[in-house]
N, C-alpha and C. Protein backbone atom coordinates (compact mmCIF):
# COMPACT_ATOMS: atom_id res chain seq x y z
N UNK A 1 -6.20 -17.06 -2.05
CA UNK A 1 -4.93 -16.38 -1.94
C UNK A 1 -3.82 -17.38 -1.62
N UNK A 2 -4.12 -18.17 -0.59
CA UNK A 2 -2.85 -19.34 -0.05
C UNK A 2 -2.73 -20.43 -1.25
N UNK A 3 -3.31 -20.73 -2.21
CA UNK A 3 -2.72 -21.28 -3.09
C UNK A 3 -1.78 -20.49 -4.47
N UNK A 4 -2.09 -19.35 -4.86
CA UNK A 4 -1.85 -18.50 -5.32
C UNK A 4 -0.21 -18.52 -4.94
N UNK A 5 0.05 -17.90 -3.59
CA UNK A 5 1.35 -17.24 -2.92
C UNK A 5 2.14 -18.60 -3.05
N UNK A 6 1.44 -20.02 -2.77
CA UNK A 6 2.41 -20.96 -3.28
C UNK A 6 2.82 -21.59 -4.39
N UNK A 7 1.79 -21.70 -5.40
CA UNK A 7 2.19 -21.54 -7.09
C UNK A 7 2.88 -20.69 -7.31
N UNK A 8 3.19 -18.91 -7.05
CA UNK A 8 4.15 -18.42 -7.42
C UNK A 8 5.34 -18.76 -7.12
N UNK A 9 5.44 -19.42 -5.71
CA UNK A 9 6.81 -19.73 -5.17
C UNK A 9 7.29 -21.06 -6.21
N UNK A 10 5.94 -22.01 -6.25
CA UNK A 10 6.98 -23.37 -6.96
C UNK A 10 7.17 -22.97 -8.04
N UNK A 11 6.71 -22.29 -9.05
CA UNK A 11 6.99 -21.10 -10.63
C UNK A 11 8.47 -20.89 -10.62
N UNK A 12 8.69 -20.63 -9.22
CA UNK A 12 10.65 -20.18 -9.37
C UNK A 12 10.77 -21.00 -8.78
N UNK A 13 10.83 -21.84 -8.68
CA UNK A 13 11.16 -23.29 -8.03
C UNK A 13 12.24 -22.74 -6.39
N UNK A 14 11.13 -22.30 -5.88
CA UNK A 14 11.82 -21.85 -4.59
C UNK A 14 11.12 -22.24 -3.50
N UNK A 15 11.98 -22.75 -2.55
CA UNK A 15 11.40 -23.57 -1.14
C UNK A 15 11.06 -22.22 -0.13
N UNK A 16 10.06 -23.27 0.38
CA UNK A 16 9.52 -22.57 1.87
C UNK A 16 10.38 -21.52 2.65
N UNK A 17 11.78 -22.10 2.97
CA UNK A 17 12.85 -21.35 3.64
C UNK A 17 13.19 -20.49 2.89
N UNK A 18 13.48 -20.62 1.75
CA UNK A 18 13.99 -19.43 0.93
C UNK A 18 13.22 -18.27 0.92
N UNK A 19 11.98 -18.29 1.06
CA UNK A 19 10.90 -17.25 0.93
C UNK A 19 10.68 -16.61 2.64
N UNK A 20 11.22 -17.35 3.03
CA UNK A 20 10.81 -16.73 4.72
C UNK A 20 12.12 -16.24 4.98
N UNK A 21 13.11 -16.50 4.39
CA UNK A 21 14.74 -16.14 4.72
C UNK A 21 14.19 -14.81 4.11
N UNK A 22 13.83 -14.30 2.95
CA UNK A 22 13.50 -13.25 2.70
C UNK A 22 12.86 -12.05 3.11
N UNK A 23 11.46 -12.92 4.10
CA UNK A 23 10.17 -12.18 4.31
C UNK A 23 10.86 -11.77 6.05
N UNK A 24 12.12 -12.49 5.98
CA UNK A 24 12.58 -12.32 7.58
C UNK A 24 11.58 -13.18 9.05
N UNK A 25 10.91 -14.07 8.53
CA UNK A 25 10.30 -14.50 9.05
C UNK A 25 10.76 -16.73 9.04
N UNK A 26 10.51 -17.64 9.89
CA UNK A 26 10.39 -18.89 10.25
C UNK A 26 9.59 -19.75 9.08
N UNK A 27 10.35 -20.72 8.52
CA UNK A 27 9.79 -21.66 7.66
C UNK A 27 8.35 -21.92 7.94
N UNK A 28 8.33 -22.07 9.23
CA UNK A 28 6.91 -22.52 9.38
C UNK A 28 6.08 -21.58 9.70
N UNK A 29 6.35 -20.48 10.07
CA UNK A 29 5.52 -19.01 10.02
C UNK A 29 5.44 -19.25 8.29
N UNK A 30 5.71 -19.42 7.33
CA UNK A 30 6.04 -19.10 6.08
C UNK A 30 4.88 -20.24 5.43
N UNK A 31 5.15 -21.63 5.92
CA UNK A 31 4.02 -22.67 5.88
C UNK A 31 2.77 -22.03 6.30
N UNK A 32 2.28 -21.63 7.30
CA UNK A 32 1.46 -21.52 8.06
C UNK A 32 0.43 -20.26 6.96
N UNK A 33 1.51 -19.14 6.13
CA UNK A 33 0.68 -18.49 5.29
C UNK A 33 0.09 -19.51 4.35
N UNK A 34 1.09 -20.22 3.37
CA UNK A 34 0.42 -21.45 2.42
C UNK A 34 -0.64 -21.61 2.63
N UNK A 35 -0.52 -22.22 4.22
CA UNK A 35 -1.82 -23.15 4.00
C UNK A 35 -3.22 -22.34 4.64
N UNK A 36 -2.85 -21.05 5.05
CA UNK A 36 -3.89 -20.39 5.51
C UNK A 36 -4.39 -20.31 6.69
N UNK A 37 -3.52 -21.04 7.79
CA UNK A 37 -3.58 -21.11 9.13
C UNK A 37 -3.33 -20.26 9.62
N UNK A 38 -2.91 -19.03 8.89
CA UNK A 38 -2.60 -18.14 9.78
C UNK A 38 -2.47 -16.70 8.71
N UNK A 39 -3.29 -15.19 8.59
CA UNK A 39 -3.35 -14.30 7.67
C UNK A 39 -2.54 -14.00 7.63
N UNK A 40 -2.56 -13.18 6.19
CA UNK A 40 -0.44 -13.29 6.07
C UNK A 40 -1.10 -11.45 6.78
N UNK A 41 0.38 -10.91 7.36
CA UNK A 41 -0.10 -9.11 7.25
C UNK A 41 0.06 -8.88 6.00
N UNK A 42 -0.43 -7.29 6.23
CA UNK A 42 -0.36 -6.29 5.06
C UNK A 42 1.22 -6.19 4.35
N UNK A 43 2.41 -6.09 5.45
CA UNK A 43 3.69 -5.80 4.89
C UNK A 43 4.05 -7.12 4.23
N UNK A 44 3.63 -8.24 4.53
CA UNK A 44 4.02 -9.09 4.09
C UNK A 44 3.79 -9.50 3.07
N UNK A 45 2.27 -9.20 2.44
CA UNK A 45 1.56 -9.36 1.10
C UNK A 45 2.34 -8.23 0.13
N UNK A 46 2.50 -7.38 0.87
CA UNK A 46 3.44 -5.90 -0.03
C UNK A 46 4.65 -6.86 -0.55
N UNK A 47 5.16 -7.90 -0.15
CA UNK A 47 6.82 -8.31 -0.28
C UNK A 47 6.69 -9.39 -1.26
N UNK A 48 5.98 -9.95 -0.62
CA UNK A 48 5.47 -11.04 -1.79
C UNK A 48 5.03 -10.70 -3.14
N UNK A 49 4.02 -9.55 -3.27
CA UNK A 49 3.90 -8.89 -4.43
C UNK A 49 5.02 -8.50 -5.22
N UNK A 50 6.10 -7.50 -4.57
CA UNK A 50 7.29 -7.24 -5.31
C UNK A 50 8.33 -8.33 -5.22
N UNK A 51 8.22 -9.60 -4.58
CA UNK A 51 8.69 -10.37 -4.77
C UNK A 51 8.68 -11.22 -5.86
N UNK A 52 7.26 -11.48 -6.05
CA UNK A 52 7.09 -12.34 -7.69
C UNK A 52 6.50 -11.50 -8.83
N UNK A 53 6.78 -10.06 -8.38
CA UNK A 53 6.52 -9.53 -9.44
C UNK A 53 4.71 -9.14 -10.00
N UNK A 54 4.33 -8.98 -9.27
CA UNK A 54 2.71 -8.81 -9.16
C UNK A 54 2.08 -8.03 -8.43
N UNK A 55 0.31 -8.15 -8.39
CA UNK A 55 -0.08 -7.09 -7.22
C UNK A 55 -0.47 -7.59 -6.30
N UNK A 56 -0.76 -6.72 -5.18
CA UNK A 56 -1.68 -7.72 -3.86
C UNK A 56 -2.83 -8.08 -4.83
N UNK A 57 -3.33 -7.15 -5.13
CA UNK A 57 -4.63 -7.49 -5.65
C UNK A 57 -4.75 -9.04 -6.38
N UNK A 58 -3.43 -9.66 -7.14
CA UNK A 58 -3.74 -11.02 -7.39
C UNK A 58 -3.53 -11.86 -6.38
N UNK A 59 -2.27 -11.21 -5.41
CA UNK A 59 -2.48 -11.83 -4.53
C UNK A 59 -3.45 -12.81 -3.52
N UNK A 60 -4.39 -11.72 -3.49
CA UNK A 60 -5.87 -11.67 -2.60
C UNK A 60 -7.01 -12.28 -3.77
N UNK A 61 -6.67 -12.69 -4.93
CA UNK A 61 -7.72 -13.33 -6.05
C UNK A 61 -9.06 -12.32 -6.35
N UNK A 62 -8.33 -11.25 -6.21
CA UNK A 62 -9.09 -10.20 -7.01
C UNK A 62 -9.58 -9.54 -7.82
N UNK A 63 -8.36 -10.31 -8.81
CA UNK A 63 -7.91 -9.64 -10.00
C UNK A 63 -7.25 -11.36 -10.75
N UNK A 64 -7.31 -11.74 -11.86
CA UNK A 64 -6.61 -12.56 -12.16
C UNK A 64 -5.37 -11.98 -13.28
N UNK A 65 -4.80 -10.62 -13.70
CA UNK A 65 -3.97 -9.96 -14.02
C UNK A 65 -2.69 -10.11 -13.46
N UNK A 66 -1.55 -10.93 -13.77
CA UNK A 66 -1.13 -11.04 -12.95
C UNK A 66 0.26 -9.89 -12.94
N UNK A 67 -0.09 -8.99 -14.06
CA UNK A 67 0.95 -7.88 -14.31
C UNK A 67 0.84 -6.72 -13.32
N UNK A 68 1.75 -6.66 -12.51
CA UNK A 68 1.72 -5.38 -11.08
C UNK A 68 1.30 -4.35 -11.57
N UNK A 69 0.62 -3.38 -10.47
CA UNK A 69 0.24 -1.44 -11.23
C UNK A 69 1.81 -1.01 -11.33
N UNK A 70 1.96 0.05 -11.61
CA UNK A 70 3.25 0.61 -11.63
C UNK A 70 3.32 0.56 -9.70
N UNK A 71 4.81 0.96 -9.68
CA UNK A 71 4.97 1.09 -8.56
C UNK A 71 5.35 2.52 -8.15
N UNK A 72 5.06 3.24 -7.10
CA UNK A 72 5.43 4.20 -6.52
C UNK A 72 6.49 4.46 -6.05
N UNK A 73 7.21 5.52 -5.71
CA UNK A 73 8.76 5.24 -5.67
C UNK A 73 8.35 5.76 -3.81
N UNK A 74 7.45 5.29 -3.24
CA UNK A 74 7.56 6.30 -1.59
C UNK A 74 8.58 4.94 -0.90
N UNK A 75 8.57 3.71 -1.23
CA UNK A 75 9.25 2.91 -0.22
C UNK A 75 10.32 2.94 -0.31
């Protein structure tokens, strides 16, 4: 999964900070998912998913699909 969440980020050629400015969370809280030192949560894998456009499920290397299910309109 932690290599995954950071290939999508360098794909849009977007830095560490930029993705944690988002997730509302510390560059290095943001590092710390990368490299796996630390589990990302559940809300956070949710953001990242609709962030690059995908599912948890590739997220988590479950699935190598990297086209999202539809989305639900509850959030």
């Amino acid at each position: 999964m932690y290599k995954r969440i950071r290939d999508l980020r360098e794909d849009k050629d977007l830095s560490q900070q930029q993705i944690a400015d988002k997730l509302g969370c510390s560059q290095r809280v943001y590092s710390n998912y990368e490299r796996g030192e630390v589990r990302v949560p559940p809300d956070v894998l949710i953001e990242l998913s609709i962030m690059h456009e995908t599912s948890v499920d590739y997220l988590l290397d479950l699935t190598d699909e990297k086209k999202p299910y539809p989305r639900s309109n509850k959030k």
